[in-house]
PDB file of N, CA and C in Angstrom:
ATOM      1  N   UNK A   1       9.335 -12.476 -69.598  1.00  0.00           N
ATOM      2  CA  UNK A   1       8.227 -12.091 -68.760  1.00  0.00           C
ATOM      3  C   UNK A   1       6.989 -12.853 -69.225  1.00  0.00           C
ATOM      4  N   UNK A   2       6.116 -13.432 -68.061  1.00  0.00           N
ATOM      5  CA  UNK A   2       4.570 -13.833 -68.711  1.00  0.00           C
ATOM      6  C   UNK A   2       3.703 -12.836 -68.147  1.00  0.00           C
ATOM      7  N   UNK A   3       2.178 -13.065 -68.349  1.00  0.00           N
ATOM      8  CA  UNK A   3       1.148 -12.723 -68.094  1.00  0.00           C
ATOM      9  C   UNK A   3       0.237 -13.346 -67.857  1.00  0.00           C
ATOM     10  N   UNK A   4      -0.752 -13.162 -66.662  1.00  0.00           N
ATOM     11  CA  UNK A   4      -2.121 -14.017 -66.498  1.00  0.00           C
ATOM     12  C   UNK A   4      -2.938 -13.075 -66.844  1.00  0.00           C
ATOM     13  N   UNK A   5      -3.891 -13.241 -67.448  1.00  0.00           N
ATOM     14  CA  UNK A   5      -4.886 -12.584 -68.148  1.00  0.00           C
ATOM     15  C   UNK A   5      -6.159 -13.342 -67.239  1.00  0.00           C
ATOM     16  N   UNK A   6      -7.038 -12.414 -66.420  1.00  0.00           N
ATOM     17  CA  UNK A   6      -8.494 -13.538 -66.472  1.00  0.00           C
ATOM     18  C   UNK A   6      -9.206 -11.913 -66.529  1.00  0.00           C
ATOM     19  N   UNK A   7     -10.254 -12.784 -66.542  1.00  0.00           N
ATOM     20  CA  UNK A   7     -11.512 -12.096 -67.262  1.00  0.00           C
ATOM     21  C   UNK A   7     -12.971 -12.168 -66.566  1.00  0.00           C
ATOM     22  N   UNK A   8     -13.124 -10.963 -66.272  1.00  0.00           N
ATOM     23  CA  UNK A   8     -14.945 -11.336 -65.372  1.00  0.00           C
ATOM     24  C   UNK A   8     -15.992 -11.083 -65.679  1.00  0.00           C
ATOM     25  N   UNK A   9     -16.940 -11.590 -65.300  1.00  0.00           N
ATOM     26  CA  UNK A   9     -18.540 -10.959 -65.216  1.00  0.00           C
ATOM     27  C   UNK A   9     -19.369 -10.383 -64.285  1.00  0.00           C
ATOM     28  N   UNK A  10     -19.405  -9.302 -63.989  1.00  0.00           N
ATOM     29  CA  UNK A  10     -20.072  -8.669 -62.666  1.00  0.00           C
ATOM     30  C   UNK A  10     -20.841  -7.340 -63.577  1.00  0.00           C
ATOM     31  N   UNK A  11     -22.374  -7.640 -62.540  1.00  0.00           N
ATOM     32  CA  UNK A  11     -23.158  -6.726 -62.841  1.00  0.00           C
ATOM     33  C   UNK A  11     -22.663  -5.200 -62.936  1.00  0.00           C
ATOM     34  N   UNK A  12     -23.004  -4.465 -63.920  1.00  0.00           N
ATOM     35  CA  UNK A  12     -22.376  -3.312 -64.523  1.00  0.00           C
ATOM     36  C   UNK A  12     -22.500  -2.360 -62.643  1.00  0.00           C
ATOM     37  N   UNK A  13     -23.666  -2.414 -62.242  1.00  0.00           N
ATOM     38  CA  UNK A  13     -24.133  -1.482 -60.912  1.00  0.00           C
ATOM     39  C   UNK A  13     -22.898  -1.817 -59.868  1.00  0.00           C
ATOM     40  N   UNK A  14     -22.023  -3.247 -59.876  1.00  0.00           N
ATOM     41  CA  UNK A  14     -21.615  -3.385 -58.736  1.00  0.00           C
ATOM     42  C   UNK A  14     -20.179  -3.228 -59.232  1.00  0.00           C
ATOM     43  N   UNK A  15     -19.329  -3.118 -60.044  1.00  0.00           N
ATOM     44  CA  UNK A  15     -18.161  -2.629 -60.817  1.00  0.00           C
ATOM     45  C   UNK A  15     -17.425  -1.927 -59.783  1.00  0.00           C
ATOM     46  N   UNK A  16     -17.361  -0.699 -59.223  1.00  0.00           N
ATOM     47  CA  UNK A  16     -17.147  -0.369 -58.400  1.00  0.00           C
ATOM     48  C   UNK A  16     -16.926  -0.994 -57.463  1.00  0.00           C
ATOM     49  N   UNK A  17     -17.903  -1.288 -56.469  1.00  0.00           N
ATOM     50  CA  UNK A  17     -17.440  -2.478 -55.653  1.00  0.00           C
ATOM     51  C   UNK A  17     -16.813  -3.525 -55.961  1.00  0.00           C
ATOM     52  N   UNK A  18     -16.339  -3.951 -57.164  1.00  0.00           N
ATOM     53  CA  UNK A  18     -15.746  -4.997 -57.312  1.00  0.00           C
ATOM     54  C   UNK A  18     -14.510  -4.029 -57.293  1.00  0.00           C
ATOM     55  N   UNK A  19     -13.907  -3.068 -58.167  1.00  0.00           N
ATOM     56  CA  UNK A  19     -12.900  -2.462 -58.176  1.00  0.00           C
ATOM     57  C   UNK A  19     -12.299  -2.589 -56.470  1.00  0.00           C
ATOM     58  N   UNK A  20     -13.059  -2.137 -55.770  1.00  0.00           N
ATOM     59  CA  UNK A  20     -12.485  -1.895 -53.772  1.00  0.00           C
ATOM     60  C   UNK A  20     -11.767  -3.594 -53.928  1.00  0.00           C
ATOM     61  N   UNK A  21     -12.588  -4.745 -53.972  1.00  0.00           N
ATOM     62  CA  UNK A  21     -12.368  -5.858 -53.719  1.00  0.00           C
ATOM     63  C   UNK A  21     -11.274  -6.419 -54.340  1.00  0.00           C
ATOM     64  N   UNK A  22     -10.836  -5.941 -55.718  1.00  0.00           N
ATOM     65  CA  UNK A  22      -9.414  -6.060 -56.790  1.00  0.00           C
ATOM     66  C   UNK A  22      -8.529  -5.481 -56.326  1.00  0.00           C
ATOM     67  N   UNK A  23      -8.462  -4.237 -55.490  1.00  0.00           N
ATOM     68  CA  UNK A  23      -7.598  -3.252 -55.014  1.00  0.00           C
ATOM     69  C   UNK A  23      -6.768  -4.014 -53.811  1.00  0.00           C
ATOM     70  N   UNK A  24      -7.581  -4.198 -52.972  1.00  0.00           N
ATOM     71  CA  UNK A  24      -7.387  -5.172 -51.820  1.00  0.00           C
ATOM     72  C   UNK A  24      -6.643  -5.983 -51.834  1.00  0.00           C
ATOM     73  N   UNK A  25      -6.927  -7.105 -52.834  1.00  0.00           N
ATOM     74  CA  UNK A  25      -6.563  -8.651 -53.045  1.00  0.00           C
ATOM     75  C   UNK A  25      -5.177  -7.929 -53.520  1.00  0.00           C
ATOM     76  N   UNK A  26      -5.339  -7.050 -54.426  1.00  0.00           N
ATOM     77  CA  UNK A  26      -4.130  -6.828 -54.982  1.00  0.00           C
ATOM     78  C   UNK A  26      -2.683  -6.666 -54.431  1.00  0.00           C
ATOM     79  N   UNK A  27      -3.146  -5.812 -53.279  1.00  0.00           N
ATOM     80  CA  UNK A  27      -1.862  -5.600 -52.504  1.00  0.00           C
ATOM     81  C   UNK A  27      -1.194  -6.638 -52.160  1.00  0.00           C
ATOM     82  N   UNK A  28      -1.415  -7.788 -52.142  1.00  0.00           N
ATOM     83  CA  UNK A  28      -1.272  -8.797 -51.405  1.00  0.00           C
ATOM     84  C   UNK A  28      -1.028  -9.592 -52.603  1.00  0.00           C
ATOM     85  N   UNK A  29      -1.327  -9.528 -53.339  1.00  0.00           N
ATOM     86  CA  UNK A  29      -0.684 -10.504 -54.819  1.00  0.00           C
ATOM     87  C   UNK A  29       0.690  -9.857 -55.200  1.00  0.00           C
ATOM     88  N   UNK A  30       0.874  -8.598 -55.297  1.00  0.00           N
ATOM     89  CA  UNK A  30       1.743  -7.610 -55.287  1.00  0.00           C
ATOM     90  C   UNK A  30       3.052  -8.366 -54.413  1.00  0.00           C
ATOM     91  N   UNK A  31       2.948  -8.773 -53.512  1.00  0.00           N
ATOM     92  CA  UNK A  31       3.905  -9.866 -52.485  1.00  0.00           C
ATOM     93  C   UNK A  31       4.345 -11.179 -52.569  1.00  0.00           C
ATOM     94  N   UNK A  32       3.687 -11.442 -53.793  1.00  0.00           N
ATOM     95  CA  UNK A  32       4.393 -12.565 -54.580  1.00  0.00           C
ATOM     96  C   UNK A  32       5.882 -12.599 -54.833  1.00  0.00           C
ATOM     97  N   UNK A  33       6.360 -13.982 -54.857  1.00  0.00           N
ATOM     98  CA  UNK A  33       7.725 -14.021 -55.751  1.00  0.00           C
ATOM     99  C   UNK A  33       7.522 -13.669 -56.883  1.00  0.00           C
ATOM    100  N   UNK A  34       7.976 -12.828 -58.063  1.00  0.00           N
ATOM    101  CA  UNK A  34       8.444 -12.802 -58.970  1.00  0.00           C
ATOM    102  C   UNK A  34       7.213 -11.846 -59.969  1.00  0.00           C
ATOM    103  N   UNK A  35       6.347 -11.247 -58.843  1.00  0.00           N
ATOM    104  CA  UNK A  35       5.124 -10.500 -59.689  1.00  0.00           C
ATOM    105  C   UNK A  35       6.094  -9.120 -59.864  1.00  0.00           C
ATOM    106  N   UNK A  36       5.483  -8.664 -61.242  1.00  0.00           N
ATOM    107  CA  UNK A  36       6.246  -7.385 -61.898  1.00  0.00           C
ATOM    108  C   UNK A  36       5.247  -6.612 -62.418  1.00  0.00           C
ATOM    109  N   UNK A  37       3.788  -6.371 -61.897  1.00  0.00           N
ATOM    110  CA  UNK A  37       3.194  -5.171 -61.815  1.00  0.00           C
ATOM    111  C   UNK A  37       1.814  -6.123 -62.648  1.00  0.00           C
ATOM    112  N   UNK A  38       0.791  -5.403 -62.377  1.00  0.00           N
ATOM    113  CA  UNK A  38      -0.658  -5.396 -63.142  1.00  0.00           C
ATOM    114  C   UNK A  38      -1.497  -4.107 -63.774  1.00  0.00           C
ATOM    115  N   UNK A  39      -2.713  -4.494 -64.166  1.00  0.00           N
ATOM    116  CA  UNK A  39      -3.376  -3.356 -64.738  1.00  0.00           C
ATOM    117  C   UNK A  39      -4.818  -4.484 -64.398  1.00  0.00           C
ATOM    118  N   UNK A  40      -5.750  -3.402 -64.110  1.00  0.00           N
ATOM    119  CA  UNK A  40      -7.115  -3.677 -64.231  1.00  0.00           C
ATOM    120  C   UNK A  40      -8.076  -2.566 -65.128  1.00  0.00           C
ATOM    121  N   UNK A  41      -8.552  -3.616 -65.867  1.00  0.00           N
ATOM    122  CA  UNK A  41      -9.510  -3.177 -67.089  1.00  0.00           C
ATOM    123  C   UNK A  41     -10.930  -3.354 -67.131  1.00  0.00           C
ATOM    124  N   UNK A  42     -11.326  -2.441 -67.360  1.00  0.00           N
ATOM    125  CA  UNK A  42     -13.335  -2.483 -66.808  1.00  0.00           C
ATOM    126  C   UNK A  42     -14.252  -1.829 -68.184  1.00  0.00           C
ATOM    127  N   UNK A  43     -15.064  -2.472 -68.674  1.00  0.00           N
ATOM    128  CA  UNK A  43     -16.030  -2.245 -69.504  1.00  0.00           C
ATOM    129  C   UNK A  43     -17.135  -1.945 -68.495  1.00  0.00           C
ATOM    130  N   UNK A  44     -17.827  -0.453 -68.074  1.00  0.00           N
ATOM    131  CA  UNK A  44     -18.901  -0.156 -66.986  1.00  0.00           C
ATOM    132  C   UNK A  44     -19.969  -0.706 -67.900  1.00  0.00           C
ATOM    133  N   UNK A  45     -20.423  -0.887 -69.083  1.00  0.00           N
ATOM    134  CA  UNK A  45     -21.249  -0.747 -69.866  1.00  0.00           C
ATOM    135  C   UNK A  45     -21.650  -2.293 -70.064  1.00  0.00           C
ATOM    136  N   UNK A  46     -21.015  -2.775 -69.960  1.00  0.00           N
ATOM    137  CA  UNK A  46     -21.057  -4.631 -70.380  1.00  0.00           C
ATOM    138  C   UNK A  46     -20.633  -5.086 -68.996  1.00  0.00           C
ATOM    139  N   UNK A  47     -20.353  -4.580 -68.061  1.00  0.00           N
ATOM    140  CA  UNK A  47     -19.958  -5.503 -66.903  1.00  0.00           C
ATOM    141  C   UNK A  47     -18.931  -6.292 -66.848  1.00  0.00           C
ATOM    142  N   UNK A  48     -17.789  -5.881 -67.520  1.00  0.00           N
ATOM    143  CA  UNK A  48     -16.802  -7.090 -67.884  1.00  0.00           C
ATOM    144  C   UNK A  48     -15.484  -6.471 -66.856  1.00  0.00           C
ATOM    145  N   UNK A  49     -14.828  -7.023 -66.465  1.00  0.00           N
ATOM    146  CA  UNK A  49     -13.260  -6.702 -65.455  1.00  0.00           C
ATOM    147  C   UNK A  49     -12.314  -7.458 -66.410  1.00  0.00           C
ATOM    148  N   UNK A  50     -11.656  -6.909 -66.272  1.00  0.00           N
ATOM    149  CA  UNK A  50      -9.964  -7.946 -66.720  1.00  0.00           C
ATOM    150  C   UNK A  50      -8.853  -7.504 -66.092  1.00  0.00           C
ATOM    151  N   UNK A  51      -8.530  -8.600 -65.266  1.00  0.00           N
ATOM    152  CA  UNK A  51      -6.885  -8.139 -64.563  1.00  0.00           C
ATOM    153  C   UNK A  51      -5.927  -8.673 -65.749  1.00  0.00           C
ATOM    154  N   UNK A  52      -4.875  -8.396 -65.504  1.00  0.00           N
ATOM    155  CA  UNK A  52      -3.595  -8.421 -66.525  1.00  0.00           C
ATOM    156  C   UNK A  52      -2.374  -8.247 -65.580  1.00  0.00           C
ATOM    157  N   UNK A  53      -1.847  -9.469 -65.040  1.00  0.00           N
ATOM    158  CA  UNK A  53      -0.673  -9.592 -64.179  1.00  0.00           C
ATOM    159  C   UNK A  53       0.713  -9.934 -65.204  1.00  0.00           C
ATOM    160  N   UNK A  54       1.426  -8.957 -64.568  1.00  0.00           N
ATOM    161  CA  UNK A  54       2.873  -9.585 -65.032  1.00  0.00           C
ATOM    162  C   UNK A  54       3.420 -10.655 -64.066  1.00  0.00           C
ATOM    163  N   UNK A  55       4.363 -11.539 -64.782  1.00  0.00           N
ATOM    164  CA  UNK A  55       5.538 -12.120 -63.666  1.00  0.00           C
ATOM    165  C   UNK A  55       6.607 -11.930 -64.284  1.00  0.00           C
ATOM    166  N   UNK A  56       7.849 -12.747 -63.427  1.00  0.00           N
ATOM    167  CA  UNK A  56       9.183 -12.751 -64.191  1.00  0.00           C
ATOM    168  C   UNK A  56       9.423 -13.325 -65.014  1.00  0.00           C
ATOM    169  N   UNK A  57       9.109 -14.428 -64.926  1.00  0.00           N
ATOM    170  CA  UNK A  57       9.023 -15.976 -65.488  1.00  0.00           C
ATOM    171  C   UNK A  57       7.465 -16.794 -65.146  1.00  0.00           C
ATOM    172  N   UNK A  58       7.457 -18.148 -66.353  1.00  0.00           N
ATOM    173  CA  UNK A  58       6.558 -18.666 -65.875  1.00  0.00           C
ATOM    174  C   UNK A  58       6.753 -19.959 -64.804  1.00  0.00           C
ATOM    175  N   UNK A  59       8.067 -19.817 -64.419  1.00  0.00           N
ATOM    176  CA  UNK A  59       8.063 -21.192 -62.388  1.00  0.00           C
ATOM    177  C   UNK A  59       7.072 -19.581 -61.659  1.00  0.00           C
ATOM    178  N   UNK A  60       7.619 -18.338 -61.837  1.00  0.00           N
ATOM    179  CA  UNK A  60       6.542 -17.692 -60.966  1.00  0.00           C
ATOM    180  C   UNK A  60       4.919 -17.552 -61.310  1.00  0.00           C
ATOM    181  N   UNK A  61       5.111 -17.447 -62.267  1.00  0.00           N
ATOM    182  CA  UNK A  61       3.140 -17.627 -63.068  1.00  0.00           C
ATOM    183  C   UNK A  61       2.503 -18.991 -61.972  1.00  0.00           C
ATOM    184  N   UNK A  62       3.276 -19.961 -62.481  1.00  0.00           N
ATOM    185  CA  UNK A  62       3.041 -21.610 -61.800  1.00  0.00           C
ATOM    186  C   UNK A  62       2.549 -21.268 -60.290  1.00  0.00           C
ATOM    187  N   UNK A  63       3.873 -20.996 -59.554  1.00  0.00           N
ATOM    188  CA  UNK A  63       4.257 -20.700 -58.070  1.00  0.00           C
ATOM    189  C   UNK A  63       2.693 -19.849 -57.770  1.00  0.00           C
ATOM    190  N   UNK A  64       2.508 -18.799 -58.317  1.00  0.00           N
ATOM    191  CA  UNK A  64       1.414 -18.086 -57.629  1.00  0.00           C
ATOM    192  C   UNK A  64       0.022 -18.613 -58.414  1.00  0.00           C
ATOM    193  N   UNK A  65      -0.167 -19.696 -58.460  1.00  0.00           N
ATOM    194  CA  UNK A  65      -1.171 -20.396 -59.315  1.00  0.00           C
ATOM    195  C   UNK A  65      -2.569 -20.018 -58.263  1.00  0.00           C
ATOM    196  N   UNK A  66      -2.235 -20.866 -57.090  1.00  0.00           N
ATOM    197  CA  UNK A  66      -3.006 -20.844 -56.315  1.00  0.00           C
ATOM    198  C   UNK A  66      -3.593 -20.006 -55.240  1.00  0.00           C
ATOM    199  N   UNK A  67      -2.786 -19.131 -55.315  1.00  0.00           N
ATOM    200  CA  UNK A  67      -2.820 -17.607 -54.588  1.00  0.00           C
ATOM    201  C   UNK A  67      -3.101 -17.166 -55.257  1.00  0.00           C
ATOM    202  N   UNK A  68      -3.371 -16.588 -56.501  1.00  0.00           N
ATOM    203  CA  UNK A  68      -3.967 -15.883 -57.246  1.00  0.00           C
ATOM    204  C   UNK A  68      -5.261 -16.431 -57.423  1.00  0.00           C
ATOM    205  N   UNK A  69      -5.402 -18.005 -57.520  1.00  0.00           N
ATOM    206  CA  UNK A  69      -7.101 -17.555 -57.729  1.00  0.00           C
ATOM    207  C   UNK A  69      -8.088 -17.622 -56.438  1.00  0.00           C
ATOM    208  N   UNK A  70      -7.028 -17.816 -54.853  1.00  0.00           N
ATOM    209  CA  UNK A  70      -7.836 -17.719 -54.011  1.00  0.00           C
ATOM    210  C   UNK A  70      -8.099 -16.238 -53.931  1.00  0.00           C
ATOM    211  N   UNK A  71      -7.481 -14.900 -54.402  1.00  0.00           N
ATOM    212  CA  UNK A  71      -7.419 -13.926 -54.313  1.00  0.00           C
ATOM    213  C   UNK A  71      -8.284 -13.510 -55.054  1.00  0.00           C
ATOM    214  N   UNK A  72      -8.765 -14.162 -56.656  1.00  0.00           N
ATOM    215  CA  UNK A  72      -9.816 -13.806 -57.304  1.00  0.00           C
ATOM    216  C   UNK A  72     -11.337 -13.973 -56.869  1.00  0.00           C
ATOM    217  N   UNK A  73     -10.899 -15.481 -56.310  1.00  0.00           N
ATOM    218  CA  UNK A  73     -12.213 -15.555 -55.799  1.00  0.00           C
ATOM    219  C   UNK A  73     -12.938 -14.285 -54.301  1.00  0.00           C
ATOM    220  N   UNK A  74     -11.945 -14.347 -53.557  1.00  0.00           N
ATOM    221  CA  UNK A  74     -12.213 -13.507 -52.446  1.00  0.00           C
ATOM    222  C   UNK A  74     -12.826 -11.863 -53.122  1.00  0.00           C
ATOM    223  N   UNK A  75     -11.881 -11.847 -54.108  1.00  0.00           N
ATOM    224  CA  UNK A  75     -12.518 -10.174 -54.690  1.00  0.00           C
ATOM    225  C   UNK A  75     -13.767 -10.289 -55.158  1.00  0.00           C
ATOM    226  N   UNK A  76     -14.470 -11.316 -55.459  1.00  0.00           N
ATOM    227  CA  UNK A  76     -15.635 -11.394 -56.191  1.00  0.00           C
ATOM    228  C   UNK A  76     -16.529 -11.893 -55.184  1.00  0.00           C
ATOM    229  N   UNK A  77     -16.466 -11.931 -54.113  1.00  0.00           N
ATOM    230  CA  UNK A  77     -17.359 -12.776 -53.338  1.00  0.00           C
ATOM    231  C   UNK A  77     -18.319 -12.098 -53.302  1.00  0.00           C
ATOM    232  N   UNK A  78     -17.750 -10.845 -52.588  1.00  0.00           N
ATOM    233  CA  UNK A  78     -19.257  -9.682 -52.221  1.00  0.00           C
ATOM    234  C   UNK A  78     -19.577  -9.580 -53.808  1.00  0.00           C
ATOM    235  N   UNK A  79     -19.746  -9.309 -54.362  1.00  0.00           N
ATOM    236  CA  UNK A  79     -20.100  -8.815 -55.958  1.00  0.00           C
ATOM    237  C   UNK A  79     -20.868 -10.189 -56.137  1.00  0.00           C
ATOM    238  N   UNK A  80     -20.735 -11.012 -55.635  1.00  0.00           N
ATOM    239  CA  UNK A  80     -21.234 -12.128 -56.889  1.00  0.00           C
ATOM    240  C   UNK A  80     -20.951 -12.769 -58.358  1.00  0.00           C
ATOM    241  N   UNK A  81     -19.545 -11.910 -58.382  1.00  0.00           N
ATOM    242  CA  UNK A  81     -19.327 -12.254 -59.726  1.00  0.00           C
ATOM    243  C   UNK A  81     -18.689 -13.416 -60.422  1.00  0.00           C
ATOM    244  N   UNK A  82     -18.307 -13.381 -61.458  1.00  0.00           N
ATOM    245  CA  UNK A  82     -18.063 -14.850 -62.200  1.00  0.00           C
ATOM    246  C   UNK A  82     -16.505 -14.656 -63.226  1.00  0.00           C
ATOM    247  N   UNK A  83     -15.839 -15.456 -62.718  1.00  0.00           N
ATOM    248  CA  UNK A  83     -14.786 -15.832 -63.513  1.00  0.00           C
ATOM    249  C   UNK A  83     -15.012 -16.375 -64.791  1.00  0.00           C
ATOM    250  N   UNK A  84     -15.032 -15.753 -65.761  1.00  0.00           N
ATOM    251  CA  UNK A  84     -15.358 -16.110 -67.209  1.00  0.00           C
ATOM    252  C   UNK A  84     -13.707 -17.166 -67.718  1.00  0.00           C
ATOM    253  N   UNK A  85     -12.555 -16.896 -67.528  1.00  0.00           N
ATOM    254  CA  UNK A  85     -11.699 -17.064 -68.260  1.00  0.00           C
ATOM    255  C   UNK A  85      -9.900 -16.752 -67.392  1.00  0.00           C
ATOM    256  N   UNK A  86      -9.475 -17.780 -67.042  1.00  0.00           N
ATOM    257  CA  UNK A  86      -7.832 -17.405 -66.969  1.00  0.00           C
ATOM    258  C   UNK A  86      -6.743 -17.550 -67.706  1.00  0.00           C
ATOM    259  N   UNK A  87      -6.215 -17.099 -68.651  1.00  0.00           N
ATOM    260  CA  UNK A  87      -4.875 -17.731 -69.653  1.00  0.00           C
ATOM    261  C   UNK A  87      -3.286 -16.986 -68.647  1.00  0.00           C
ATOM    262  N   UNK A  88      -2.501 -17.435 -69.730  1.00  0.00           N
ATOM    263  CA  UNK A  88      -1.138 -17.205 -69.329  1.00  0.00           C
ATOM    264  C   UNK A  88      -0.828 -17.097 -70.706  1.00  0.00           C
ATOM    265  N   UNK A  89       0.323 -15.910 -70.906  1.00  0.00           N
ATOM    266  CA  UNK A  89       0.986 -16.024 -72.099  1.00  0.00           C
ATOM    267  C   UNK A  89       2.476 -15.447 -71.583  1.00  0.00           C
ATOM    268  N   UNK A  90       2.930 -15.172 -73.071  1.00  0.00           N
ATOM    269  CA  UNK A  90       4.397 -15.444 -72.797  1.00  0.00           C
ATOM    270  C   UNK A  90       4.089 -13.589 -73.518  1.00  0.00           C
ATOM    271  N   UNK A  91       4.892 -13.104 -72.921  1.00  0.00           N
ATOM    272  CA  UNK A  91       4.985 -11.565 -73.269  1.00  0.00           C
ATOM    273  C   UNK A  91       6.534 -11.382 -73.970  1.00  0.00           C
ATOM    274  N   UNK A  92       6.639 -11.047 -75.087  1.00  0.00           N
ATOM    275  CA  UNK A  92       7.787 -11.305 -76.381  1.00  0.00           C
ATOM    276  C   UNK A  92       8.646  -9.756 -75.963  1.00  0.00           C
ATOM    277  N   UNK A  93       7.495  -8.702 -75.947  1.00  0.00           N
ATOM    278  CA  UNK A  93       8.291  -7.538 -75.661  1.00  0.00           C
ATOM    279  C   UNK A  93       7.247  -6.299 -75.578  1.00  0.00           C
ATOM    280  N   UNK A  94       7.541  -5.024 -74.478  1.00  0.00           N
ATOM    281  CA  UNK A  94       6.425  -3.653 -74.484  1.00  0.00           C
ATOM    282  C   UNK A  94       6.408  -3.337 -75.671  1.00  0.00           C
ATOM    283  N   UNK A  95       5.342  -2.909 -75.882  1.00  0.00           N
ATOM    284  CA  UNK A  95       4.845  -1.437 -76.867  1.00  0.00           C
ATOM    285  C   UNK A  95       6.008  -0.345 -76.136  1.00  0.00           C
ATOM    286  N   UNK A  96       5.994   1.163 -77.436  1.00  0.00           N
ATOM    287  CA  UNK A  96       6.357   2.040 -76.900  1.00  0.00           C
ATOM    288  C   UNK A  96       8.051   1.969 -76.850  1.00  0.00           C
TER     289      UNK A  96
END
């Protein structure tokens, strides 16, 4: 399994609204080949977002390269916010 990790900057006030706009995109990333679930992570206090996508493999990480960040960008439009950071890693094994 991998993971895309990115990371945002949006004003702490508009968080919320960015959450509606992550929710959205999401469903629709969700319809990917080979996606195997996410989590979204929010610091209200610092303004920071972090999605955390699974895939199966990384040909699917690759494959949804570009759909995923037209999807990031679209969630951030209304917000104004800023893509700080995207990685990929290789996920070894769960916690738990």
């Amino acid at each position: 399994m991998h993971a895309r990790v990115a990371r945002y900057a949006i004003e702490p006030d508009r968080i919320d609204e960015a959450l509606d706009g992550f929710r959205d995109t999401g469903r629709e990333l969700a319809e990917l080949d080979g996606y195997r679930g996410g989590q979204v992570l929010v610091d209200y206090d610092e303004g920071t977002l972090i999605t955390l996508t699974l895939w199966e493999n990384r040909a699917a990480v690759d494959k949804s390269d570009v759909r995923a960040a037209q999807l990031r960008q679209r969630a951030l439009r209304a917000v104004d916010g800023e893509v700080q950071s995207v990685t990929c890693y290789e996920v070894p094994f769960e916690l738990g």
